[in-house]
Protein backbone atom coordinates (compact mmCIF):
# COMPACT_ATOMS: atom_id res chain seq x y z
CA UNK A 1 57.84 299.69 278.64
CA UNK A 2 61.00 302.07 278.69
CA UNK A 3 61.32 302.43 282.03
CA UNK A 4 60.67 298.75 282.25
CA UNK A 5 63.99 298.53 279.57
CA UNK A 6 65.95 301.19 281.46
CA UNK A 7 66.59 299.07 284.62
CA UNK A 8 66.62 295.59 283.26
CA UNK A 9 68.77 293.66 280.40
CA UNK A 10 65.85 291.24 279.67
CA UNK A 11 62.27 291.89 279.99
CA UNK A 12 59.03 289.93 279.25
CA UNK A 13 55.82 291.87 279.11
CA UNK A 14 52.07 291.58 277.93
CA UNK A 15 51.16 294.16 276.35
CA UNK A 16 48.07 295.53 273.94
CA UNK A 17 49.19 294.88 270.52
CA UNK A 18 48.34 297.65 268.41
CA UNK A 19 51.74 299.56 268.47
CA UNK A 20 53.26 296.33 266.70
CA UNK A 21 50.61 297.80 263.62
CA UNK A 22 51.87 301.34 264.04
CA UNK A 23 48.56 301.80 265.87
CA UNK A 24 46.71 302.96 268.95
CA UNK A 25 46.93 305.84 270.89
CA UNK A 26 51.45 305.86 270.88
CA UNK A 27 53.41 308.03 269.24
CA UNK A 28 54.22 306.84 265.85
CA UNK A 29 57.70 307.47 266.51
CA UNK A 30 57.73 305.18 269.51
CA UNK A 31 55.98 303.01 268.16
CA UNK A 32 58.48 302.67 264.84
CA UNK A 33 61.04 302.79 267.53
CA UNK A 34 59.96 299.36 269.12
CA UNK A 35 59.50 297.99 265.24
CA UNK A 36 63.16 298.65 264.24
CA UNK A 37 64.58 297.53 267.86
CA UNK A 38 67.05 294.80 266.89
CA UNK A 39 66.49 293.78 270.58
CA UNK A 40 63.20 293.32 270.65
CA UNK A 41 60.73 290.64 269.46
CA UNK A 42 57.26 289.17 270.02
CA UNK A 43 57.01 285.74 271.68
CA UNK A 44 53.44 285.56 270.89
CA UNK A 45 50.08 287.28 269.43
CA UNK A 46 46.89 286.98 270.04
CA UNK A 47 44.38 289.26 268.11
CA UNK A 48 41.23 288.14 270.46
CA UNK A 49 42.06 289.50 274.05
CA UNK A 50 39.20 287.97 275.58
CA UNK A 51 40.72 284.56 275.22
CA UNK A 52 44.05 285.93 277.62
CA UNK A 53 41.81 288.71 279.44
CA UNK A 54 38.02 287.06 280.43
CA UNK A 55 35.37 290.05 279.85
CA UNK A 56 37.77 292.60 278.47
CA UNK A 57 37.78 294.09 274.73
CA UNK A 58 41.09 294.93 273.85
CA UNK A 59 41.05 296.37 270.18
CA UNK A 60 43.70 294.66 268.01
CA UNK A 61 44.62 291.97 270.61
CA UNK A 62 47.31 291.14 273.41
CA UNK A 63 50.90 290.29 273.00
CA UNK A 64 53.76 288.79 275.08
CA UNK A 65 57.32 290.76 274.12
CA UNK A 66 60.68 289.89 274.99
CA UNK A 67 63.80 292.13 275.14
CA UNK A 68 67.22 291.34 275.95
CA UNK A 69 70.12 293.85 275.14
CA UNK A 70 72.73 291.47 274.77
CA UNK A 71 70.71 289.69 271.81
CA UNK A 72 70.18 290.59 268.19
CA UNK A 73 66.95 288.93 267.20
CA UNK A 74 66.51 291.32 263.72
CA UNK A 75 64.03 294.29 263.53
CA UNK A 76 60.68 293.15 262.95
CA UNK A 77 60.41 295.82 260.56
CA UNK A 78 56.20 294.70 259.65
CA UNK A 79 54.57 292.74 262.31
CA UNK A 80 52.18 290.06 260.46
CA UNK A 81 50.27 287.71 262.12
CA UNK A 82 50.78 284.93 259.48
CA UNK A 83 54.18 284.13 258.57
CA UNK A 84 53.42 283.18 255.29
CA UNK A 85 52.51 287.56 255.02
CA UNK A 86 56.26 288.13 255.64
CA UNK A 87 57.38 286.49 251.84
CA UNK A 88 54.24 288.44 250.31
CA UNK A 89 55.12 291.80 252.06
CA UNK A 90 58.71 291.64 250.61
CA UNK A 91 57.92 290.87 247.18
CA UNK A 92 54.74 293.35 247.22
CA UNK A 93 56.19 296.03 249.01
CA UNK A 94 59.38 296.87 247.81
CA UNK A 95 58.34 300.32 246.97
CA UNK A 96 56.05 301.04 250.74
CA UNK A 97 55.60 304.44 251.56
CA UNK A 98 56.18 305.73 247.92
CA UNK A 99 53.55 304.02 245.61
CA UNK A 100 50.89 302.79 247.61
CA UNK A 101 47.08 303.58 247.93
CA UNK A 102 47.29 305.46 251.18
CA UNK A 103 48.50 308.82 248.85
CA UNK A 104 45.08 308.78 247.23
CA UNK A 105 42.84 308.44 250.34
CA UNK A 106 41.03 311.37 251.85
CA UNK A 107 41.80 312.37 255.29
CA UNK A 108 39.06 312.69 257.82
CA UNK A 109 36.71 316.01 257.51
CA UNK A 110 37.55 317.28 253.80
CA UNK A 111 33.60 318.21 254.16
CA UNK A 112 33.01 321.03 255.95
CA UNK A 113 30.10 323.47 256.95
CA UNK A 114 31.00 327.24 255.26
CA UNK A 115 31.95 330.62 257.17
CA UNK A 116 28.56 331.66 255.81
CA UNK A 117 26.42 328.56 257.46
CA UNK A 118 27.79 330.21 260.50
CA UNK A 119 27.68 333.82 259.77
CA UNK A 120 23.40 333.17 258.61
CA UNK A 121 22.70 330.59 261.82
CA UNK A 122 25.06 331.42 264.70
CA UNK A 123 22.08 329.41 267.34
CA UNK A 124 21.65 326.54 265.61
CA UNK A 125 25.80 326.10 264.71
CA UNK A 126 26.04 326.70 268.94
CA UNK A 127 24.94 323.08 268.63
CA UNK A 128 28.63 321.63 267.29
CA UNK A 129 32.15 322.94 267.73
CA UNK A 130 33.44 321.45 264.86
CA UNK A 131 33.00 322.48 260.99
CA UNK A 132 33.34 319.28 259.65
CA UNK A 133 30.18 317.61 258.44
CA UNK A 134 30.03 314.59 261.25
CA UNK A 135 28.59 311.18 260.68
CA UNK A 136 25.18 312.37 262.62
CA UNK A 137 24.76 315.91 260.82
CA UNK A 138 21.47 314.37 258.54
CA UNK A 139 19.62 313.83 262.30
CA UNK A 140 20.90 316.83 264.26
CA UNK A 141 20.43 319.36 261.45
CA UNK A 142 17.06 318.19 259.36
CA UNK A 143 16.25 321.94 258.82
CA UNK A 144 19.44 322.44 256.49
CA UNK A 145 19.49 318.62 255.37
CA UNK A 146 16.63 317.66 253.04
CA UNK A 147 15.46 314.35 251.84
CA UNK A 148 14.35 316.36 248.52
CA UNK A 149 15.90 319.28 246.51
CA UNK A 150 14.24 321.92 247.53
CA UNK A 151 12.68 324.17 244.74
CA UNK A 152 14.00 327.57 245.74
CA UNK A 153 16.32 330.07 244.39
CA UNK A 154 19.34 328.63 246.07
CA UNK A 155 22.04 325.71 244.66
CA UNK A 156 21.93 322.57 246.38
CA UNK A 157 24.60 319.95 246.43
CA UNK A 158 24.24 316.29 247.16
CA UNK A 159 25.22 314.86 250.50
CA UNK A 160 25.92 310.61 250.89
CA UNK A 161 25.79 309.73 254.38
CA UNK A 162 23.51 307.76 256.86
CA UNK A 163 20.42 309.02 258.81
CA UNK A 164 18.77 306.05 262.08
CA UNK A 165 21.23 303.89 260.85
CA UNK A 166 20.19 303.64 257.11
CA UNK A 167 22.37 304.98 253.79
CA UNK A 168 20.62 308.37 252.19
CA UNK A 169 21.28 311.29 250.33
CA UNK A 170 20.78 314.69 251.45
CA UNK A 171 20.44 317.97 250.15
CA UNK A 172 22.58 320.39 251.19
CA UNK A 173 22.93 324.27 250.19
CA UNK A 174 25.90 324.68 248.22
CA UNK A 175 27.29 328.10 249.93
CA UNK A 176 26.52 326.57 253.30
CA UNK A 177 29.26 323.97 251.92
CA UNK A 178 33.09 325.03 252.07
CA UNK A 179 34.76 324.82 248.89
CA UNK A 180 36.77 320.96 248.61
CA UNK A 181 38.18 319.61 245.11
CA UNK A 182 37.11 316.52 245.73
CA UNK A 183 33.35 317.51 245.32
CA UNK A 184 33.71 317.92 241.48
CA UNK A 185 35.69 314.92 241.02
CA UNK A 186 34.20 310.76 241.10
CA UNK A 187 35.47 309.23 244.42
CA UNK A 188 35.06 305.92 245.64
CA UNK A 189 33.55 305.92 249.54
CA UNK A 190 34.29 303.51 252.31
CA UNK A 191 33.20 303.21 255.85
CA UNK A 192 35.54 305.06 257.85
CA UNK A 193 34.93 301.89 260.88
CA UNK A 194 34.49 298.58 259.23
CA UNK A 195 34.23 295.62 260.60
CA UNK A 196 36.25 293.80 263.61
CA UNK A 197 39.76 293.81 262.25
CA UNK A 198 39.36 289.80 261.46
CA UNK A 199 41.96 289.56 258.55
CA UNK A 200 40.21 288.69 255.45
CA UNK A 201 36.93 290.02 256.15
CA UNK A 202 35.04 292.05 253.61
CA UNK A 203 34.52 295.99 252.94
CA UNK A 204 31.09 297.05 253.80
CA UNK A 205 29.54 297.77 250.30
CA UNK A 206 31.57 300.40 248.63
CA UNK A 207 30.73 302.54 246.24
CA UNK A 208 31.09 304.95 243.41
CA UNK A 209 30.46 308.33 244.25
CA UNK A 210 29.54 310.19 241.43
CA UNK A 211 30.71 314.05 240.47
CA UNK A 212 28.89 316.88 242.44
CA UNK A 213 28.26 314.84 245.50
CA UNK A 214 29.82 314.83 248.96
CA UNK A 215 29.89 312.83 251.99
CA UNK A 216 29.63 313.06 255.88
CA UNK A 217 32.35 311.47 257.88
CA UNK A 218 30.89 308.33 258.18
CA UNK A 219 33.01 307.96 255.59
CA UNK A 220 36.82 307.98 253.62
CA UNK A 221 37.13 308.49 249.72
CA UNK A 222 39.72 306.46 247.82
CA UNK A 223 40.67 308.46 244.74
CA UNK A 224 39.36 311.53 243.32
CA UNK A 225 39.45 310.95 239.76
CA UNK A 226 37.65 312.68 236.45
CA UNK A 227 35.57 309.59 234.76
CA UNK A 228 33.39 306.96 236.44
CA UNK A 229 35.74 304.20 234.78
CA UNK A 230 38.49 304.98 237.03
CA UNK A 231 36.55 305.74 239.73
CA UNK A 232 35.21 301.72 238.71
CA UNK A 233 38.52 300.16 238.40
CA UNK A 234 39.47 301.20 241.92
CA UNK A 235 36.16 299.99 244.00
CA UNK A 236 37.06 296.94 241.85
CA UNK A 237 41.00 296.95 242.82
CA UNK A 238 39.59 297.57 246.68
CA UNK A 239 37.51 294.55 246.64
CA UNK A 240 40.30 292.57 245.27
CA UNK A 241 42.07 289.26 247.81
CA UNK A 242 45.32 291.03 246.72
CA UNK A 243 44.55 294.70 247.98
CA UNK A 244 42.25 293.27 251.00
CA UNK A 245 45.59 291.57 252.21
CA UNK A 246 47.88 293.97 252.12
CA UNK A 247 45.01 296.22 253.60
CA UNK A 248 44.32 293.54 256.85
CA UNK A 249 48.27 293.40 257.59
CA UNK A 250 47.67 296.74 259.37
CA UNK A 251 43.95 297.06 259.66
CA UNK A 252 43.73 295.65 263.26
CA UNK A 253 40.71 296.92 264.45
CA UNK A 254 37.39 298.36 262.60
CA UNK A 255 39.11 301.86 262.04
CA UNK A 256 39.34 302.17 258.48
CA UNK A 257 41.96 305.08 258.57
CA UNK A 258 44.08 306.23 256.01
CA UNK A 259 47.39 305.16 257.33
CA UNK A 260 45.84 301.50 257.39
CA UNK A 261 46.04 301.42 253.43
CA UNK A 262 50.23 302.55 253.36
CA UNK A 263 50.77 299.10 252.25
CA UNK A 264 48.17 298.24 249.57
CA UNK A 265 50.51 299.04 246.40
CA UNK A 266 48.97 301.82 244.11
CA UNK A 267 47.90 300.81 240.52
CA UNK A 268 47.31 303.08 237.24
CA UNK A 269 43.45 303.22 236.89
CA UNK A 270 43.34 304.57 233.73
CA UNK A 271 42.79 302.83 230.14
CA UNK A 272 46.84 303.01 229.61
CA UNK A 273 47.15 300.78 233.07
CA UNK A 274 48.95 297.11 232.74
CA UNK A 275 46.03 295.56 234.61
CA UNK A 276 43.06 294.86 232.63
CA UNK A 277 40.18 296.33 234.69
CA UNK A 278 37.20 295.70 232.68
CA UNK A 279 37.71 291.91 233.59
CA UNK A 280 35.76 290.29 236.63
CA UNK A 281 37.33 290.87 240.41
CA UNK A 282 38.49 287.28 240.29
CA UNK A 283 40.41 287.50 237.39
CA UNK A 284 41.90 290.98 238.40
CA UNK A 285 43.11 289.30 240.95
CA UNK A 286 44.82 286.51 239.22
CA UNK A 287 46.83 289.28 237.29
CA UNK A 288 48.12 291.28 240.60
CA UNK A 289 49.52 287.82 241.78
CA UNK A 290 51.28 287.42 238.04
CA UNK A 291 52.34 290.95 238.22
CA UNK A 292 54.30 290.55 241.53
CA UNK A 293 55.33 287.36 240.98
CA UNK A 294 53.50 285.47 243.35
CA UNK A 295 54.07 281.53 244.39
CA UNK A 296 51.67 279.04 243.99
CA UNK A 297 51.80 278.64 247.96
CA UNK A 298 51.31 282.30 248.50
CA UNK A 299 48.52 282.29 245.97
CA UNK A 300 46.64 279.39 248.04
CA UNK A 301 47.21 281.53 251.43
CA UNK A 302 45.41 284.28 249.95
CA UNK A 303 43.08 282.35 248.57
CA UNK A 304 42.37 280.58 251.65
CA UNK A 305 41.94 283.06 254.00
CA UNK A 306 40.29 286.59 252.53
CA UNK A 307 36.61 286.61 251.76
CA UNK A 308 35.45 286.80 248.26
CA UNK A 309 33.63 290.05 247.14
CA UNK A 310 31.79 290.87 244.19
């Protein structure tokens, strides 16, 4: 697209979409770059590429840009596909990139196997090059994963993660574990790839995962908190309309990355918080939409559109 720009004063181009949700395989800087471009806007959008492109799967869509250097059309700033998300994103997000839920998710591979896993079984590690404990470790290592504790001299730890497509719990030895924080602490878990990127769809069944347990990357933990009432006020929060719609402006496709949640506002999970979190998900959410103010019209859009969960 820039050399495109660098020979001609107004361009048109279809393009794949996902740089317009600070996705995809572009630099972030470029692609923050094209989002502040004063020149620069999109014509149209269209998340389903099949529709433009027959037989092609284009993740997070197709979209026809225009650019014309002697024209100020604004920066775009947030691409959202509904334009009712642009009045909800400036009342939400006032404070995006400082207090949001992004700065209490995990990144990828916080689980990893320990120097002496390697030092004790240098054949069997030939069989990865990576430490980190990957979504298939439960089926490519059964000797060191066990369905039950072993009763041995050694301390196990308690692995959540999926073995021929089904949710289990391993056993694990501890010292083949490296040391994380987050083992010792109650974490909520996520699918790391959920769903299509439809916006409104629901979270696949999270959970709280208690003290003393870890997980394979099949999956991302939100929070890493001390009691199992926090830990329960954010799956709630995450299974809120509010939080699912700030999560869907930038969750495009089914990656369920960290950088996705940057604009899904943080709350205070704790006792002292000003949201009421023993209350059902329903009501929850009728006190986010009091809290930032939201319209009746911008209530019903929400409503509308993003799946209930319980």
């Amino acid at each position: 697209m820039d050399s495109v720009y660098a020979i001609a004063e107004k361009v048109e181009l279809i393009t794949p979409a996902r740089f317009l949700f600070n996705a995809g395989s572009t630099p972030k800087s470029w692609n923050q770059k094209m989002l502040n471009d004063e020149h620069f806007k999109v014509e149209s959008y269209e998340p389903d590429a099949s529709k433009v492109f027959p037989d092609t799967d284009i993740k997070g869509g197709v979209a026809i840009t225009y650019r014309d250097d002697t024209k100020n059309f604004g920066a775009i700033g947030i691409f959202t596909t509904y334009e009712k998300l642009n009045s909800l994103l400036r009342k939400i997000h006032k404070t995006e990139n400082k207090l949001n839920l992004s700065k209490i998710v995990t990144n990828r591979g916080i689980y990893r196997f320990s120097d002496k896993m390697y030092k004790e079984n240098p054949h069997e590690m030939e069989r990865i090059t990576d430490s980190r404990i990957l979504s298939n470790a439960f089926d490519r290592f059964p000797e060191f994963f066990f369905p039950e504790k072993p009763n041995d001299n050694h301390s196990y730890v308690r692995i959540f993660g999926k073995s021929s497509g089904k949710r289990v719990y391993r056993w694990l030895r501890k010292d083949y574990l490296a040391e994380t924080e987050n083992l010792d602490k109650y974490k909520v878990l996520v699918p790391k790839a959920n769903g299509s990127g439809t916006f409104g769809e629901v979270l696949s069944s999270p959970l709280v995962c208690e003290k003393g347990t870890g997980f394979t990357e099949t999956f991302i933990a939100i929070g890493a908190v001390n009691t199992y009432d926090e830990a329960k006020s954010i799956l709630k929060y995450i299974k809120t309309k509010f939080a699912r719609t700030m999560l869907d402006v930038l969750k495009i496709t089914q990656d369920n990355t960290r950088p996705t949640w940057r604009l899904v506002p943080l709350q205070n999970f704790t006792n002292e918080s000003d949201i009421d979190w023993s209350k059902s998900i329903p009501e929850i959410d009728q006190q986010l939409y009091r809290k930032y103010g939201l319209e009746d019209d911008e209530i019903e859009f929400i409503e509308s559109h993003v799946k209930e969960m319980n």
